[in-house]
Structures are given as C-alpha cells and as structure tokens.
Protein backbone atom coordinates (compact mmCIF):
# COMPACT_ATOMS: atom_id res chain seq x y z
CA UNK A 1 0.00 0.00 0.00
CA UNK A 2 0.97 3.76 -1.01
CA UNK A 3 2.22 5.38 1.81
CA UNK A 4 0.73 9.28 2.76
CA UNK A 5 4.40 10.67 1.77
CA UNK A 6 4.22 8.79 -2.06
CA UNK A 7 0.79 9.43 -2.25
CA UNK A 8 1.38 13.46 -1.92
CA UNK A 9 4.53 12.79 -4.46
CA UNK A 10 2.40 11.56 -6.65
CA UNK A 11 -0.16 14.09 -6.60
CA UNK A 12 2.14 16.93 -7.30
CA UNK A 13 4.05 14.98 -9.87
CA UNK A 14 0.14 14.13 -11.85
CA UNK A 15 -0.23 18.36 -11.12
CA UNK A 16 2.93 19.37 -12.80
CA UNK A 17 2.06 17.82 -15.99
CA UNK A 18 -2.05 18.20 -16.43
CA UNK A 19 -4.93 19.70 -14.93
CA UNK A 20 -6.64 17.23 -12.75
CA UNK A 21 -10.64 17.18 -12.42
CA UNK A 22 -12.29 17.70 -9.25
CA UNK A 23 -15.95 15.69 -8.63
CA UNK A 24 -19.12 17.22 -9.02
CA UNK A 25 -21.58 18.61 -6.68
CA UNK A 26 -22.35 15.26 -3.66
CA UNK A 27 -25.86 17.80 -2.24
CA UNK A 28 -26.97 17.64 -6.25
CA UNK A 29 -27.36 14.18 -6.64
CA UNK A 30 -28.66 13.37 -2.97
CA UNK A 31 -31.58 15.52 -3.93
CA UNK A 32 -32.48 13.46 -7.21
CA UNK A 33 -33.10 10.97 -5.52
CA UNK A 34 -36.16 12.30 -3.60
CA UNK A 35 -34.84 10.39 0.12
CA UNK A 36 -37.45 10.56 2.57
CA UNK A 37 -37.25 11.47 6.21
CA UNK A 38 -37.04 7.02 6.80
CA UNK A 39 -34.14 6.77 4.16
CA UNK A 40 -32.31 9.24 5.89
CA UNK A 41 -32.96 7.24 9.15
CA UNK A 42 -32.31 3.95 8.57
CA UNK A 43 -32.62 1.38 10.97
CA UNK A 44 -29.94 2.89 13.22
CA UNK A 45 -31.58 6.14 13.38
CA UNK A 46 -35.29 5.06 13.41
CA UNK A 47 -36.03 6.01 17.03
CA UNK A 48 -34.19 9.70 16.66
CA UNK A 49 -35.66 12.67 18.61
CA UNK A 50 -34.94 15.01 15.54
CA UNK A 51 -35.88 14.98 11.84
CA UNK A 52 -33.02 13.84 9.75
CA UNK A 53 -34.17 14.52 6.37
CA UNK A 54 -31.48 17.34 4.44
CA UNK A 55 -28.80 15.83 6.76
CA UNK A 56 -26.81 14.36 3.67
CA UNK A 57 -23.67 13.25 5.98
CA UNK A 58 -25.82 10.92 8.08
CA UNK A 59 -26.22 9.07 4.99
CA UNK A 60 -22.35 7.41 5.17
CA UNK A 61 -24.12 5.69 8.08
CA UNK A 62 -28.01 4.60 6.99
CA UNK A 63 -27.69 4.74 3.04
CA UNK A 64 -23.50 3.83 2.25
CA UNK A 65 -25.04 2.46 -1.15
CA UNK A 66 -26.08 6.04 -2.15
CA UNK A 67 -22.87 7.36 -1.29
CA UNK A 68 -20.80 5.14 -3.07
CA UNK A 69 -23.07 5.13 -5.85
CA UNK A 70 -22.45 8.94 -6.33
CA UNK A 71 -18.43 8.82 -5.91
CA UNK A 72 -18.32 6.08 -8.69
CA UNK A 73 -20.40 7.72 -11.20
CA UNK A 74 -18.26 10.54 -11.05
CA UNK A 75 -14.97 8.55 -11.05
CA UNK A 76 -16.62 6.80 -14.22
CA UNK A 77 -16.64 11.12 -15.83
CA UNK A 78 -13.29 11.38 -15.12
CA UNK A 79 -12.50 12.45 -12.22
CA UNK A 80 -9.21 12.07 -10.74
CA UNK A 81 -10.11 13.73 -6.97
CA UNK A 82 -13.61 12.57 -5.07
CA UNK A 83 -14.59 14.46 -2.12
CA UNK A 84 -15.94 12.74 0.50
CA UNK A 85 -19.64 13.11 1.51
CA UNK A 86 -18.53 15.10 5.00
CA UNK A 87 -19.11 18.74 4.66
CA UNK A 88 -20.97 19.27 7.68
CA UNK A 89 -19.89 16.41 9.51
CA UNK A 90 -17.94 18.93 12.27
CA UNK A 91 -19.62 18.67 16.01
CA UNK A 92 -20.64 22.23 15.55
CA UNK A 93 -23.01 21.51 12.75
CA UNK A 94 -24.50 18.03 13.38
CA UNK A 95 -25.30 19.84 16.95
CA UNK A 96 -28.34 20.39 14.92
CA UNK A 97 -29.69 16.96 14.96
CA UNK A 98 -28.05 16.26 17.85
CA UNK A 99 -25.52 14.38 16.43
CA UNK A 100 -22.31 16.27 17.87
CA UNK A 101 -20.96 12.57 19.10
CA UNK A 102 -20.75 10.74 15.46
CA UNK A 103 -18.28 13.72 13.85
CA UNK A 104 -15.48 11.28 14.26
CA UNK A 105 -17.17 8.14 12.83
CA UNK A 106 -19.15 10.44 9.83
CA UNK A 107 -15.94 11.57 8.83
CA UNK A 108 -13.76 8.05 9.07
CA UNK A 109 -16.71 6.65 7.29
CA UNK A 110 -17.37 9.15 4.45
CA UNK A 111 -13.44 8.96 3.76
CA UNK A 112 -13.71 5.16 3.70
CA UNK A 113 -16.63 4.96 1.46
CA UNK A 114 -14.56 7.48 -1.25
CA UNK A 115 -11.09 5.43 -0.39
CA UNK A 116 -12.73 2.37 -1.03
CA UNK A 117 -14.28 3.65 -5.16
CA UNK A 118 -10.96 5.44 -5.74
CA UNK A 119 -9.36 1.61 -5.12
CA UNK A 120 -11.74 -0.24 -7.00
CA UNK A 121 -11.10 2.53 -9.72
CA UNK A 122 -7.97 3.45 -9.55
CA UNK A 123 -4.85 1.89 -11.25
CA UNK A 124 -0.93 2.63 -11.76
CA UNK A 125 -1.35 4.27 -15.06
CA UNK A 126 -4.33 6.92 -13.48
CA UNK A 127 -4.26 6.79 -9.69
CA UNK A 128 -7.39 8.48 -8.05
CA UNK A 129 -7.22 10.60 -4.91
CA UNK A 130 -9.57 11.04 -2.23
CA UNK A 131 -9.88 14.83 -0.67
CA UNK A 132 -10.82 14.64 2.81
CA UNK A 133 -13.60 17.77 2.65
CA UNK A 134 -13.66 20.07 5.62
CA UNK A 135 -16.54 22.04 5.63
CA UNK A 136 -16.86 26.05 7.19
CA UNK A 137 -19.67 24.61 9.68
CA UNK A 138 -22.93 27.19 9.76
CA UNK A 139 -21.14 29.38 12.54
CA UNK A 140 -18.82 32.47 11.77
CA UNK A 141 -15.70 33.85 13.94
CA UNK A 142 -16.07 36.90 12.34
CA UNK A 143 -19.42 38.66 12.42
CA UNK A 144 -21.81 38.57 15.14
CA UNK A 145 -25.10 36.86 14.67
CA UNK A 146 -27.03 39.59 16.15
CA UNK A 147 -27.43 42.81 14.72
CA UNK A 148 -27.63 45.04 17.98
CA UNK A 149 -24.56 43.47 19.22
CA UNK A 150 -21.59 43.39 17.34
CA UNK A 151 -19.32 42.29 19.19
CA UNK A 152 -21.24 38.85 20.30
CA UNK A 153 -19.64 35.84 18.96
CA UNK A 154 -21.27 32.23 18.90
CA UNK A 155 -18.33 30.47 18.54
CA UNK A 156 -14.58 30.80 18.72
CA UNK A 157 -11.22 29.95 17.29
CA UNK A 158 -10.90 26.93 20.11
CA UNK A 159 -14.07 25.76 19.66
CA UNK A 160 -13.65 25.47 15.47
CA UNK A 161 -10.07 24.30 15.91
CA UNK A 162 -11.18 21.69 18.51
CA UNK A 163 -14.17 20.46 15.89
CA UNK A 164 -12.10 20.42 12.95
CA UNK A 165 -9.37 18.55 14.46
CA UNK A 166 -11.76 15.58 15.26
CA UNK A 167 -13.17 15.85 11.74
CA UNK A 168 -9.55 15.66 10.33
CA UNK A 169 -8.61 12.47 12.59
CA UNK A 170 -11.46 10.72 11.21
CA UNK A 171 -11.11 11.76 7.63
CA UNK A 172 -7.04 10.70 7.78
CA UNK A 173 -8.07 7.64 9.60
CA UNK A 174 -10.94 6.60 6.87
CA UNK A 175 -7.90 6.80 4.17
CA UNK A 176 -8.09 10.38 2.85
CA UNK A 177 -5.13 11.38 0.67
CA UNK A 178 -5.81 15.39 1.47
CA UNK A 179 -7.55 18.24 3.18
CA UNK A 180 -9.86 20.00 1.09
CA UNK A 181 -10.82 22.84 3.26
CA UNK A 182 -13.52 24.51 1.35
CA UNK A 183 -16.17 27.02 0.72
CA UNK A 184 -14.67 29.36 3.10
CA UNK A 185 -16.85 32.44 3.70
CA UNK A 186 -14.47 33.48 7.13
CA UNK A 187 -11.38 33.43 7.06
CA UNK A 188 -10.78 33.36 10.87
CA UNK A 189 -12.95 30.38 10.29
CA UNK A 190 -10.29 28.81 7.29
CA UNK A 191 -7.65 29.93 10.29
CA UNK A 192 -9.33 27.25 12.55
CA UNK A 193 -8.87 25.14 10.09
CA UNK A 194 -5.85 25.23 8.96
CA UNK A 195 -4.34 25.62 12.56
CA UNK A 196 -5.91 22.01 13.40
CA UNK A 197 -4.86 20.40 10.28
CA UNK A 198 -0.86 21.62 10.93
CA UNK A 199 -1.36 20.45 14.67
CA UNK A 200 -2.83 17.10 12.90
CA UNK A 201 -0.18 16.48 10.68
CA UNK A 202 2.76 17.15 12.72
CA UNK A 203 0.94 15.19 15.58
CA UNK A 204 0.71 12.27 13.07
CA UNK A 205 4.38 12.91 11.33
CA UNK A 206 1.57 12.18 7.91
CA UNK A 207 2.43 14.76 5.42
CA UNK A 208 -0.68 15.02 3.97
CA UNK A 209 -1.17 17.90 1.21
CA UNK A 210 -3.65 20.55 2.30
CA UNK A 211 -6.33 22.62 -0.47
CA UNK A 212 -7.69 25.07 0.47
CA UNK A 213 -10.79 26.80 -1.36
CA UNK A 214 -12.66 30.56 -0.50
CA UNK A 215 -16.09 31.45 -2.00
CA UNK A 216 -16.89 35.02 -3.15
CA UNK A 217 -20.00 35.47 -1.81
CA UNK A 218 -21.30 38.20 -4.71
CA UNK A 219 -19.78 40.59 -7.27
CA UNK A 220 -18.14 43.00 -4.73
CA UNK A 221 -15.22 39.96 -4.85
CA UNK A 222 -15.23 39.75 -1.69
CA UNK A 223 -15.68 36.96 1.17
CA UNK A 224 -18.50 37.19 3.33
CA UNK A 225 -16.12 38.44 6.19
CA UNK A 226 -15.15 41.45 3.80
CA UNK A 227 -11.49 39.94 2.33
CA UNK A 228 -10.60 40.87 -1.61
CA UNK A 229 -9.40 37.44 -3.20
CA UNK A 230 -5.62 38.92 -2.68
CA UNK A 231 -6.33 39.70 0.86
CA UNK A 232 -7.29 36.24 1.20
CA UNK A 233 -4.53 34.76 -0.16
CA UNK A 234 -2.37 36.26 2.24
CA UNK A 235 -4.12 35.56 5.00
CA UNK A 236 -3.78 31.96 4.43
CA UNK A 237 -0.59 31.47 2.43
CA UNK A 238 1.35 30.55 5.70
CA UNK A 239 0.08 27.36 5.52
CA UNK A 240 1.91 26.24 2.15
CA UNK A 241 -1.11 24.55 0.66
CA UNK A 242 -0.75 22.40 -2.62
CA UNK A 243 -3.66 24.44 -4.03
CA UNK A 244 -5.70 27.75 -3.41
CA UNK A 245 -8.77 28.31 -4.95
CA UNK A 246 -12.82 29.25 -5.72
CA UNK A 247 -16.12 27.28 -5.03
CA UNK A 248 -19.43 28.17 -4.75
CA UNK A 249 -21.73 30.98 -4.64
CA UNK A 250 -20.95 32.13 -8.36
CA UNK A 251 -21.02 30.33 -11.59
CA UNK A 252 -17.68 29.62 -14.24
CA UNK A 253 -18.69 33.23 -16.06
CA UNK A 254 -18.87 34.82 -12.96
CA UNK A 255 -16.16 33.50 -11.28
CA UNK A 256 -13.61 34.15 -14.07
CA UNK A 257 -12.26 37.90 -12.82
CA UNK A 258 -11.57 36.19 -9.07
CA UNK A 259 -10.03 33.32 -10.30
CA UNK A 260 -7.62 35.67 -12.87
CA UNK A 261 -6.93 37.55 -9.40
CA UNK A 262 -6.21 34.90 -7.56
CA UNK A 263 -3.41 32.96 -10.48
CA UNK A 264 -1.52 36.29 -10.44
CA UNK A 265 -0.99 36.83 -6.78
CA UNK A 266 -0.87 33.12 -5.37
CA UNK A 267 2.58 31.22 -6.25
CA UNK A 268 1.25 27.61 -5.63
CA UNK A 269 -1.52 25.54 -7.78
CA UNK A 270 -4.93 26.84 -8.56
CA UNK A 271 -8.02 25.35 -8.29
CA UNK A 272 -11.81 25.90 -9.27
CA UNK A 273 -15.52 24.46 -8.89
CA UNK A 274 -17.86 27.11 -9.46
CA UNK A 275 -21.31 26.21 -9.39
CA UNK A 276 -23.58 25.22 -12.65
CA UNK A 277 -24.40 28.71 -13.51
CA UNK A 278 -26.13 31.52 -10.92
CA UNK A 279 -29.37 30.08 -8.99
CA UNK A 280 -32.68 30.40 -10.60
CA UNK A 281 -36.12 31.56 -9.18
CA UNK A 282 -36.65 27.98 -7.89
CA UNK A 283 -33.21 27.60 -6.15
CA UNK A 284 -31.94 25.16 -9.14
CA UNK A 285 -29.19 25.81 -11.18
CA UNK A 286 -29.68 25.53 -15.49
CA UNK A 287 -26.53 25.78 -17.03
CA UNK A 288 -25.92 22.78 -18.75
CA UNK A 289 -22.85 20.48 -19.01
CA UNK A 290 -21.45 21.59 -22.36
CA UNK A 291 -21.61 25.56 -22.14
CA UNK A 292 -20.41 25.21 -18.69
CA UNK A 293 -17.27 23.19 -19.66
CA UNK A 294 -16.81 25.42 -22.40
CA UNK A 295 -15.96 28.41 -19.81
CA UNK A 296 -13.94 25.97 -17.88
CA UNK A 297 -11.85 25.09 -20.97
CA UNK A 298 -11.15 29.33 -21.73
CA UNK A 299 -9.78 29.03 -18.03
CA UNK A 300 -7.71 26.61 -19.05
CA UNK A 301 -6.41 28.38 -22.18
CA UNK A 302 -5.64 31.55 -20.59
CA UNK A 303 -3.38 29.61 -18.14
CA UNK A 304 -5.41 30.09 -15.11
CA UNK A 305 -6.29 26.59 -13.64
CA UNK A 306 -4.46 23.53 -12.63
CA UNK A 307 -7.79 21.17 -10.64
CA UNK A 308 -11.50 21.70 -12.27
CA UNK A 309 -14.60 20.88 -11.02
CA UNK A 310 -18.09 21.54 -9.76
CA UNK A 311 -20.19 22.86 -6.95
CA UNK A 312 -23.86 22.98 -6.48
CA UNK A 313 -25.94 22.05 -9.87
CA UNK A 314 -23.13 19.84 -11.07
CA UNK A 315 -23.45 16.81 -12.29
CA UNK A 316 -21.79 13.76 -13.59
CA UNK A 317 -22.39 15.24 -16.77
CA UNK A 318 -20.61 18.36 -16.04
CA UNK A 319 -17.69 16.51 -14.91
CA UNK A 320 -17.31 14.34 -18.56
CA UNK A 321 -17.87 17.20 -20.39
CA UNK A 322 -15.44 19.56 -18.42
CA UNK A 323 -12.46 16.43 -18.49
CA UNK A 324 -13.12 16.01 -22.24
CA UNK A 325 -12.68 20.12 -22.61
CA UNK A 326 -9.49 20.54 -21.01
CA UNK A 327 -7.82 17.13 -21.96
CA UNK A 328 -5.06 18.27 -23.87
CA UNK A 329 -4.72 21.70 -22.19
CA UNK A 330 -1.64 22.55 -20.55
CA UNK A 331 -1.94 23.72 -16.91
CA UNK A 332 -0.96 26.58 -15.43
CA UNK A 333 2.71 26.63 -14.36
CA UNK A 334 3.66 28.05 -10.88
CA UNK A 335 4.98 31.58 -11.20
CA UNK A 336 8.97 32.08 -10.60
C-alpha cells in the first residue's frame, strides 16, 4: 500500500504535468433521488428525537449504497479527486440533529466509502485521490449573529479548531489522501482550520497535502467576512497549501475575474468548482454540461487553472464534459 508521503509525491508529480478534475456537486445528486425522512434514518436512526431529512452526511451511516453510488459515477466522468460526503460532519453543525458525538465516525466513514471507489477505480497508469472535505460549519468567527450586538460571537477559534481537528482524525483515519478545506466564507474560520490540520499532521508525522478553497459570496469579490481574493490569499498562504482556490456561490462566467486575481498573486496551484451557472427563481441551477465546460476550458487556455470541477448544480455530466474540454490543455505553471 501507497504510503501518505508517495501518495502526496504523486499528486504533485500528476499536477505538474495536467490539470486534474475535481468531482461534481455530492448535495446535487442526494436531492435526485427524492430520500425521505425514513431513508435518511435507517434502521440505526429510526427512534431519533430530531428529523433527519437534508442531513446528507448521516447518509455514510443509513444509506453507504447512495454514497458510493455517487463517488463512482463521477470517477466513471473522469475524475481524478472525489470528495468525500462530510461537509458538515464537524460537532458544531451536526449539533443540529443532535448528532455532535458521530463527527469522528461520519468523517472516518465518508473517507472510507470514497477510499474504497478510488481503489476499486484506480490503477498505476491513473491513480485516483480522495480529498478529505472540511466544511466552514454554519457558525462564523467573524461577524456577530445579532445585529444590535456586534461584538457577540457564537463560537470561537478553540471551539472550530477543537471540531475540525476531530473531523480531520477521522477523515485521515478513513484513508483520505488530502484536506480540502472549502467554501470558506471566514477566514478566521479557514484559520481554525488550517491551525488544526498543521497540529494534525505534525501530531501524526503524515504529510498530507492541504487545499484550500474561499467562496466570493457576490460581485463586490469579496468573502463574506469582507477579504478581496488577494487579501485572502495572504491571509492563508502561511500554511503552504498544494492548491488555493474558488467554489461556490458564483457560476464559471462569474467566477472568471476572481479566479484571474487569484493565479496572479498566489505562487502555488490553482483550483476551481464554481457552481452550474447563478441560482434560478426555484433555487436550481440551469446551465448545462457543455456551455459550462466550455468556460472551464477558456480558463484553461488563458493559463489560469491547474484542478476543475463543480459545486452545487453539477453533475456527472458536467464533470465528462469539463475532463473532455481541457484534456489536452496545458496547466498553469507556478509563477517564478
């Protein structure tokens, strides 16, 4: 078996030499599937004193079928990075459903379920890598909830370092080849973050490569807690991470001036999985697989991009047609 150390060699050798493709959206193709409140359940979960329906990381534990179903169809478009099906499995979140306790096994078992579909997949000639996801939880260090007090906080930087370092023991345990902290709308939050993964790592001697991905909330380019995509990048550069990127919020056309921002100030490898187009009035997203790997593929030729993918909307579909676009494109080369 690979160790951590060859596995993270072999990553940046695959990233020096193409652009790798990032999976689609997991929340997408939970919601096809029309789960009700019993699927969500399961038999472990029948007799639980709060509705579990929406709560797509219980479903590594009741449904493991679904799950694995969802990583292999996108392994089958082309993916060469899953992310595993754990983006609020952090104690903060799953305080929700009252479900604090399982954060450690969600996150061992969502990484198992993607280790064990990148195996079955994956071969010398095109390894697959699993991306351990690390989620910004639905709390902010940054702003105060409450609009006649500023300065009240409902959370701090122990408490989100404390949660994400459980969430990272379980995802390194369950087999995840990296960190893919993403969707960060607070960077104090990303802070957290990356402050438990170092203390993880080092604790572990595992050098295990760390992405890390911001969303731009609208079209000021900003994050939500008021950082320019340069600001950003500074903030978080201390922690050396094998990519920096944008996910979320915005779709490819949207996305484009951030992401040119971010390849001319950031001297590591860039990253991107915008979502399939902007939201319509129903909350659904319409832009379809071929016009939105068409955008992907201009990233590509203007040298912005090294790892592709998706975010909410995004399908299997997007994925194929996105790997097929930017097959023979170069990838950006790190700056000097």
């Amino acid at each position: 078996m690979a160790t951590s150390h060859s596995r993270s060699e072999l990553l940046l050798a695959l990233l020096q030499r193409r652009i790798l493709v990032l999976d689609g959206a997991m929340g997408t193709m939970v919601q096809r599937l029309c789960l009700s409140e019993a699927d969500f359940r399961g038999q472990r979960f029948r007799d639980h004193g709060t509705d579990l329906s929406g709560n797509n990381d219980i479903l590594c534990l009741t449904q493991p079928d679904v799950i694995r179903g969802i990583h292999d169809a996108y392994l089958q478009a082309g993916a060469d990075i899953i992310e595993t099906n754990s983006f609020n499995a952090n104690a903060i979140s799953l305080a929700d459903y009252h479900l604090e306790t399982l954060a450690y096994e969600l996150n061992y078992s969502a990484a198992a379920l993607a280790k064990e579909s990148t195996d079955r997949v994956g071969s010398a000639e095109r390894p697959r890598f699993v991306a351990g996801v690390v989620g910004p939880t639905n709390r902010t260090a940054s702003i105060s909830p409450d609009v006649n007090n500023p300065g009240y906080r409902n959370v701090n930087f122990d408490i989100l370092k404390n949660s994400y370092s459980e969430s990272i023991r379980g995802l390194l345990d369950g087999g995840a080849d990296l960190l893919l902290i993403e969707t960060v709308f607070d960077t104090l939050n990303c802070k957290a973050a990356i402050y438990a993964a170092l203390e993880v790592r080092e604790a572990r001697q595992q050098p295990v490569p760390i992405m890390i991905s911001a969303t731009i909330t609208d079209r000021s380019g900003r994050t939500l807690s008021g950082q320019t995509v340069t600001a950003f990048w500074h903030a978080v550069a201390h922690a050396k991470p094998i990519t920096v990127g944008l996910n979320c919020a915005l779709g490819a056309q949207e996305i484009r001036p951030y992401l040119a921002e971010l390849a001319r100030c950031a001297d590591t490898y860039i990253s991107v999985h915008p979502n399939a187009g902007l939201p319509n009035a129903l909350g659904g997203y319409d832009e379809t697989a071929d016009a939105m790997a068409q955008i992907i593929a201009g990233f590509a030729r203007d040298g912005l991009v090294n790892i592709v993918g998706g975010c909410c909307g995004t399908t299997p579909d997007h994925i194929q047609a996105m790997a097929a676009a930017i097959e023979s494109l170069p990838p950006r080369p790190l700056p000097q």
